[in-house]
N, C-alpha and C. Protein backbone atom coordinates (compact mmCIF):
# COMPACT_ATOMS: atom_id res chain seq x y z
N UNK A 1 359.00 91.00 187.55
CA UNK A 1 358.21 89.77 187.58
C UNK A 1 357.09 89.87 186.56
N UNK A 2 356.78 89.00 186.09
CA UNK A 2 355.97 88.66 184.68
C UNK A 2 354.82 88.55 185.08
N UNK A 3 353.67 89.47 185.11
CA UNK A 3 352.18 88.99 185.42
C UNK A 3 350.85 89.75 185.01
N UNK A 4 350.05 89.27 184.59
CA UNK A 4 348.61 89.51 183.57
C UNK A 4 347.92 88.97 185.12
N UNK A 5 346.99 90.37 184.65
CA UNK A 5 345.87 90.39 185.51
C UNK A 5 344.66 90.74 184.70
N UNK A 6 343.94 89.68 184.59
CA UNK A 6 342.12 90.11 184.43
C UNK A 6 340.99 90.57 185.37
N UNK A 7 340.42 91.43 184.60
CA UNK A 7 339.34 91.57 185.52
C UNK A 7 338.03 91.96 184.47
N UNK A 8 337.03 92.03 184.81
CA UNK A 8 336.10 92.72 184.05
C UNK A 8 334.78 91.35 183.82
N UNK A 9 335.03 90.02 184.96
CA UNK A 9 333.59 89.16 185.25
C UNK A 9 332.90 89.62 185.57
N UNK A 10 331.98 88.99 185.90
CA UNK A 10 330.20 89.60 186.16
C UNK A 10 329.56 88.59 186.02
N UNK A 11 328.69 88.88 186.32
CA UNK A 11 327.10 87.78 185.88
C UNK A 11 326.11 89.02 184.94
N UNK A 12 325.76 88.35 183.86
CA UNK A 12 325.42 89.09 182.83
C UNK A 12 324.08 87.98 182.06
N UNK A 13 323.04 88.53 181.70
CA UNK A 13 322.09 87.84 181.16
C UNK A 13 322.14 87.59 179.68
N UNK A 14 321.75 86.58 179.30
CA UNK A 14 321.90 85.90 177.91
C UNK A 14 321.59 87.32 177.07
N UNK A 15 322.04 87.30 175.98
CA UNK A 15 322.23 88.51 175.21
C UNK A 15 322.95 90.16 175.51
N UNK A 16 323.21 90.09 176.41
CA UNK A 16 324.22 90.89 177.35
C UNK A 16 325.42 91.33 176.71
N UNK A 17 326.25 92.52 177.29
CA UNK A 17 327.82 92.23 176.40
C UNK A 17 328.71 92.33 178.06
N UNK A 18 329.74 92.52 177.69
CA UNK A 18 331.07 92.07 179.11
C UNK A 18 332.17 92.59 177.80
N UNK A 19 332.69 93.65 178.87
CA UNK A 19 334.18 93.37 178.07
C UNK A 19 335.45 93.27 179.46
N UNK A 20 336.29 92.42 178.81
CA UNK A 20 337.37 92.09 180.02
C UNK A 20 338.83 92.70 179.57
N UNK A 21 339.30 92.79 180.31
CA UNK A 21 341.03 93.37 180.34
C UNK A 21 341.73 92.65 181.12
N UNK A 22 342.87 92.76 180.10
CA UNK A 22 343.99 91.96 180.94
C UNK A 22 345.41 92.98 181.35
N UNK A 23 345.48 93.26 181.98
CA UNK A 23 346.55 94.23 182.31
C UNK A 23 347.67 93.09 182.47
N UNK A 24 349.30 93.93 181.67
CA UNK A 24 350.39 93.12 181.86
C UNK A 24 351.51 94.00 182.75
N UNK A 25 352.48 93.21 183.71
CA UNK A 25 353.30 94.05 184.52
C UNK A 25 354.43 92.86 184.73
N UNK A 26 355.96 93.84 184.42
CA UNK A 26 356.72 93.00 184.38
C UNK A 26 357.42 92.90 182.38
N UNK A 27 356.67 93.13 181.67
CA UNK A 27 356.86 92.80 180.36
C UNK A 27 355.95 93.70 179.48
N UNK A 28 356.31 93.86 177.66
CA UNK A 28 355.66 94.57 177.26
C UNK A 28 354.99 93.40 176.13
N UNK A 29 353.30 93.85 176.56
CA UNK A 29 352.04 93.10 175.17
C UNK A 29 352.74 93.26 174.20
N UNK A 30 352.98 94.39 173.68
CA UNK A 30 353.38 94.58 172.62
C UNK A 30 354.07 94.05 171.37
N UNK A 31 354.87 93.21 172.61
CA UNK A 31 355.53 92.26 171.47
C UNK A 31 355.29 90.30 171.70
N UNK A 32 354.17 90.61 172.16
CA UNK A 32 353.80 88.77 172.54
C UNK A 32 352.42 88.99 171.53
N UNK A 33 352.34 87.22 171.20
CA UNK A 33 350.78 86.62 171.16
C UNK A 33 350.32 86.72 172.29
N UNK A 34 348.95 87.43 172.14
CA UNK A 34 347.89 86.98 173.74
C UNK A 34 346.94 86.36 173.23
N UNK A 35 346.49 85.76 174.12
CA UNK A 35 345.27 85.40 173.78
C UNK A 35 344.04 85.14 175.64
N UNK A 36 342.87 84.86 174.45
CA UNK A 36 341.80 84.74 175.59
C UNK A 36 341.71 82.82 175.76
N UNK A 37 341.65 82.31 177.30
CA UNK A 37 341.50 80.65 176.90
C UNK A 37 340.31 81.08 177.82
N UNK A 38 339.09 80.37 177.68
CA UNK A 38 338.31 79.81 178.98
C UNK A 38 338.49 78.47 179.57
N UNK A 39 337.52 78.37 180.48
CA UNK A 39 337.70 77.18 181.15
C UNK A 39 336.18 76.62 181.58
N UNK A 40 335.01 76.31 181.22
CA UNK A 40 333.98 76.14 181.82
C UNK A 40 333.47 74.72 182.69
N UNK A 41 332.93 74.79 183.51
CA UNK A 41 332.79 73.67 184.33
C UNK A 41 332.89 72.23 183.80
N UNK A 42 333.75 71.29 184.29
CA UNK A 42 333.84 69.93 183.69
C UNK A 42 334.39 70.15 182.55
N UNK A 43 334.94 70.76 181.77
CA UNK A 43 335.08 71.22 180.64
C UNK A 43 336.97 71.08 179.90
N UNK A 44 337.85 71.12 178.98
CA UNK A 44 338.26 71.27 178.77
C UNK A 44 338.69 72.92 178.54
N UNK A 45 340.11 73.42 178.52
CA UNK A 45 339.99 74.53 178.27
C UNK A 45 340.13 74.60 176.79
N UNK A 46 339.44 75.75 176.22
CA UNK A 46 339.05 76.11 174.91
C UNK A 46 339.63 77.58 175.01
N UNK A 47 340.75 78.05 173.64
CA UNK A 47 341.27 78.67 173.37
C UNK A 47 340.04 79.83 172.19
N UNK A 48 339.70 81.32 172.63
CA UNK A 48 338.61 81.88 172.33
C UNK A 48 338.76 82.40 171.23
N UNK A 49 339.98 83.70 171.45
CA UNK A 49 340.72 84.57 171.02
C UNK A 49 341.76 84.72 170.77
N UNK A 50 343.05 84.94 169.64
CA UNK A 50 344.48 85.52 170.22
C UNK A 50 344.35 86.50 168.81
N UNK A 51 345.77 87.04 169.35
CA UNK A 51 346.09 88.68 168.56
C UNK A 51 347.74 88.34 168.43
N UNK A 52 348.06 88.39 167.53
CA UNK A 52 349.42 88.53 167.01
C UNK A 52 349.93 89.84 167.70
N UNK A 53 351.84 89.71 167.59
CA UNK A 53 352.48 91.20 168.45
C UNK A 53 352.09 92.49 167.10
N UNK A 54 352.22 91.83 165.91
CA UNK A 54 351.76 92.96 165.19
C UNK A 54 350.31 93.41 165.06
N UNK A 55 349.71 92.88 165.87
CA UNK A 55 348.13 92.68 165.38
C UNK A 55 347.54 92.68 164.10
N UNK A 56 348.31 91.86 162.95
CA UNK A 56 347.31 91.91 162.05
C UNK A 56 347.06 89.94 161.85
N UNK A 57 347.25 89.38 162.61
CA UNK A 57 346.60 88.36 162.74
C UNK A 57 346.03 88.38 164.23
N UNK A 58 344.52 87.79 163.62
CA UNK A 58 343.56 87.42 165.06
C UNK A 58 342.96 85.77 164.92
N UNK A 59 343.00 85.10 165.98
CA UNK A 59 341.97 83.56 166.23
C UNK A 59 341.18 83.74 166.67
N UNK A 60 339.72 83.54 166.09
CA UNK A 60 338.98 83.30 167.20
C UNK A 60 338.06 81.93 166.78
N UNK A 61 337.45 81.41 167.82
CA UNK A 61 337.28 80.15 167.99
C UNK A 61 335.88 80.55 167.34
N UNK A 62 335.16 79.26 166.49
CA UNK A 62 334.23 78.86 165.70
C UNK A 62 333.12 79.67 166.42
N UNK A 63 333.12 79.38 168.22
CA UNK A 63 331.86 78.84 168.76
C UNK A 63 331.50 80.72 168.99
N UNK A 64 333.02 81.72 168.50
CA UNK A 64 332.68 83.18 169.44
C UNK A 64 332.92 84.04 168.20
N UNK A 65 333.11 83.50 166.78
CA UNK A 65 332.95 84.69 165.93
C UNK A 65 331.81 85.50 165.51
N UNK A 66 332.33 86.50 165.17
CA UNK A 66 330.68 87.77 165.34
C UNK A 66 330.62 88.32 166.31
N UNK A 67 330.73 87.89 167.75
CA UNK A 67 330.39 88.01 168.99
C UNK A 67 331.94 88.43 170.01
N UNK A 68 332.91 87.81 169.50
CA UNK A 68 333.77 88.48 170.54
C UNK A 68 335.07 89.22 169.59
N UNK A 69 335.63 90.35 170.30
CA UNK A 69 336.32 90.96 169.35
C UNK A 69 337.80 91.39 170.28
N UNK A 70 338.72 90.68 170.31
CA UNK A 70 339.80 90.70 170.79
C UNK A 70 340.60 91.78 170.03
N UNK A 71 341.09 92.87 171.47
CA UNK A 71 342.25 94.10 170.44
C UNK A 71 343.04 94.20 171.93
N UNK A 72 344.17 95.39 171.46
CA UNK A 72 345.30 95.70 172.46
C UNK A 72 345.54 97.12 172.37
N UNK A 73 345.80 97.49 173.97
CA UNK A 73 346.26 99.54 173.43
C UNK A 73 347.53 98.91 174.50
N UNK A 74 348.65 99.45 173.33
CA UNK A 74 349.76 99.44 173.57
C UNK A 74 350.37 100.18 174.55
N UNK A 75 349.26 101.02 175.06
CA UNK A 75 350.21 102.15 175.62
C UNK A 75 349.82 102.13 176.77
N UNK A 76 349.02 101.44 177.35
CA UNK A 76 348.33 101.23 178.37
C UNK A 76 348.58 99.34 178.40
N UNK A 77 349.73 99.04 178.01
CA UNK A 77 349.65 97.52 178.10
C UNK A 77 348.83 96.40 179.05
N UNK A 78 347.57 96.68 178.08
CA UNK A 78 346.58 95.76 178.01
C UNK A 78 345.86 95.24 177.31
N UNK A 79 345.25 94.22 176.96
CA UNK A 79 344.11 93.27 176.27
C UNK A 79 343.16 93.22 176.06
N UNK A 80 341.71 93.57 175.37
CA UNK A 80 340.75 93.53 175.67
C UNK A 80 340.00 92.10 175.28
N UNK A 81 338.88 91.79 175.76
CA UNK A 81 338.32 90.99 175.17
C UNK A 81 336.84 91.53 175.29
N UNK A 82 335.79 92.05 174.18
CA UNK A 82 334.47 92.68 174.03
C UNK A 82 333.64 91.32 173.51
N UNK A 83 333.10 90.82 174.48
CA UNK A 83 332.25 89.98 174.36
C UNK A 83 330.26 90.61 174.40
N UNK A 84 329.94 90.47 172.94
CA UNK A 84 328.41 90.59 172.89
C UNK A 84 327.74 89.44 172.68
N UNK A 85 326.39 89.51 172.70
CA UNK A 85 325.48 88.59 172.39
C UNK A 85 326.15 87.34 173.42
N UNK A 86 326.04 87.93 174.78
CA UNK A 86 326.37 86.71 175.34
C UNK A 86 325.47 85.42 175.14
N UNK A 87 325.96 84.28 175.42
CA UNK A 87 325.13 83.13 175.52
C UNK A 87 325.18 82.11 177.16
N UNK A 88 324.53 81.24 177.54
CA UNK A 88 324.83 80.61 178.79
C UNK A 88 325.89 79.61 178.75
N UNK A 89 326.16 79.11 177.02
CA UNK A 89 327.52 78.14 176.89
C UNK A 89 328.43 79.34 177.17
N UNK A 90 328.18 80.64 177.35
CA UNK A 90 329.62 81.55 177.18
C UNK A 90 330.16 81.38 178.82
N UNK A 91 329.60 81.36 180.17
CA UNK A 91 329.89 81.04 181.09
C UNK A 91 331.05 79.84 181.12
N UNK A 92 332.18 80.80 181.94
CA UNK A 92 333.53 79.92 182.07
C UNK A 92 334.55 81.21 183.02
N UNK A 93 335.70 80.56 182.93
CA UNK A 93 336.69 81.29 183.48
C UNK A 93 337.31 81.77 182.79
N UNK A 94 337.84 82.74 182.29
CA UNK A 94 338.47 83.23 181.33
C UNK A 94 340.21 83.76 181.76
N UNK A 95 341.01 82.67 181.14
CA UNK A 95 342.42 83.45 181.39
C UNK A 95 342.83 84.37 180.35
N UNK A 96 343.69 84.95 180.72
CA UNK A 96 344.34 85.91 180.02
C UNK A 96 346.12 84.73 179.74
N UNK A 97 346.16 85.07 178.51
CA UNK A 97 347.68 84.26 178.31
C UNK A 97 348.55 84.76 177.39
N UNK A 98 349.65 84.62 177.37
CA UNK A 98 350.94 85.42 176.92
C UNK A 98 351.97 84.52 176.29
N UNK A 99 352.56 84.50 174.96
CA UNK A 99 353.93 84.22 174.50
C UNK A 99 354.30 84.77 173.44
N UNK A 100 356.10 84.47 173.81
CA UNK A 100 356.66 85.41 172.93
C UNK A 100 356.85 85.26 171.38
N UNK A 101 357.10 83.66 171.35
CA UNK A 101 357.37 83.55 169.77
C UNK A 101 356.29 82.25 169.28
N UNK A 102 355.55 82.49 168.67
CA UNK A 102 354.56 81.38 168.36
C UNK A 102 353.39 82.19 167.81
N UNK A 103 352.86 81.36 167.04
CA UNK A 103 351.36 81.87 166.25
C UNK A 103 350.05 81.92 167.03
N UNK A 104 349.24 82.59 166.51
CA UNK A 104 347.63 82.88 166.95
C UNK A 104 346.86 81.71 167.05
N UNK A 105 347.12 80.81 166.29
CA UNK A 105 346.52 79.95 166.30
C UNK A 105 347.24 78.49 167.08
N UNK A 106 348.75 78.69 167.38
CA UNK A 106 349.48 77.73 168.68
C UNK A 106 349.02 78.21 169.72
N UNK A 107 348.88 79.41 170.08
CA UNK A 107 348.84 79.90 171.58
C UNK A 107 346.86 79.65 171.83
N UNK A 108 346.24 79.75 170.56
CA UNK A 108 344.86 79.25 170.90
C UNK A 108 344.23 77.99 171.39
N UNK A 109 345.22 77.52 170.50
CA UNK A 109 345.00 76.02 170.73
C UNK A 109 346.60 75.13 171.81
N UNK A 110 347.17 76.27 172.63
CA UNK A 110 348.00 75.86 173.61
C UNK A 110 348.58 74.85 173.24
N UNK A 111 349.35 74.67 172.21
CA UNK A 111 350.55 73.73 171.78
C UNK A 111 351.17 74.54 171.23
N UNK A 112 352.47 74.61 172.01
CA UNK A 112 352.37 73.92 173.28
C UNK A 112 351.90 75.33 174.20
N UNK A 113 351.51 75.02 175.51
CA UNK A 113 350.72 75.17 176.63
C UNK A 113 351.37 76.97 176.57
N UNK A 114 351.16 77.96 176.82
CA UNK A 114 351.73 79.24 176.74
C UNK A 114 352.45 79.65 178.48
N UNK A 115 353.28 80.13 178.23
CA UNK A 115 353.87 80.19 179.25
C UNK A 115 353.84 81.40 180.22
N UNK A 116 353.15 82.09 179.95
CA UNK A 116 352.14 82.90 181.43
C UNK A 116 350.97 82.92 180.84
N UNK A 117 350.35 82.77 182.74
CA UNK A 117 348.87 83.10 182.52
C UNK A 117 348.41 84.01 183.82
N UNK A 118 347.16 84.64 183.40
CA UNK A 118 346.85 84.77 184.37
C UNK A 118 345.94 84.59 185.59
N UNK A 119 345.22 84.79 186.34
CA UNK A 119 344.70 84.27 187.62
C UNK A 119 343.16 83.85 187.34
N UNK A 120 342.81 84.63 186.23
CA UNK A 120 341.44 84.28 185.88
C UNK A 120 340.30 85.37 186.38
N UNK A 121 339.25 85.34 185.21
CA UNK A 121 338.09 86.39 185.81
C UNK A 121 336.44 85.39 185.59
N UNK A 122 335.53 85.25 186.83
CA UNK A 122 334.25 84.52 186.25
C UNK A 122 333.59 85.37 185.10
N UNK A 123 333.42 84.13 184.10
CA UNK A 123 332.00 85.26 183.85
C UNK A 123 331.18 84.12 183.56
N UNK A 124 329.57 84.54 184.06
CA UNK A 124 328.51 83.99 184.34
C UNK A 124 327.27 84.46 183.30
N UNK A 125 326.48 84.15 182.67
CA UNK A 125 325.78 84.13 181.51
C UNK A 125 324.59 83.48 181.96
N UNK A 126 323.37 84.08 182.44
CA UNK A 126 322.38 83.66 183.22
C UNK A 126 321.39 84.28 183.40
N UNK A 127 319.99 84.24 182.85
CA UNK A 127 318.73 84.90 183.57
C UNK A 127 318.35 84.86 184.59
């Protein structure tokens, strides 16, 4: 069975760092696009991060370059996402998401929609 698990939320104060993992079971990272989507209140979801299966293409969204740095250890099939210089717009839900044949920049911007995800981790950005 196919399933990504995040963990690594918190509540963390503005300028703060968080890094999250996505553990995969069932299938190997290795050879998918992942990527990071959030979800913040009222909000549309916004695609953050993705990493190509070869990793030498990465997306990351306008609002998180400098600041978040999406990688993968293969051998431990999982995801990271190292988020610094948090901010209080950074507060959202963060999925973890997976496909097999499609670009860094389809699976960021979910066209079409990626076909696993996972359950989600908070993270909260707050003095």
């Amino acid at each position: 069975q196919v399933q990504l698990v995040e963990s690594g939320g918190d509540l963390v104060q503005p300028g703060g760092s968080l890094r999250l993992s996505c553990a995969a079971s069932g299938f190997t990272l290795e050879y998918y696009v992942i990527g990071w989507i959030r979800q913040a209140p009222g909000k549309e979801r916004e695609g953050v991060a993705c990493i190509s299966s070869s990793d030498r293409s990465i997306y990351y969204a306008d609002s998180v370059k400098g600041r978040f740095t999406i990688s993968r250890d293969s051998a431990k099939n999982t995801v990271y996402l190292q988020m610094d210089s948090l901010k209080p717009e950074d507060t959202a839900v963060y999925y973890c998401a997976a496909e097999y044949i499609t670009t860094v920049q389809s699976l960021c911007l979910m066209i079409p929609p990626p076909d696993h995800w996972g359950q989600g981790t908070q993270v909260t950005v707050s003095s």
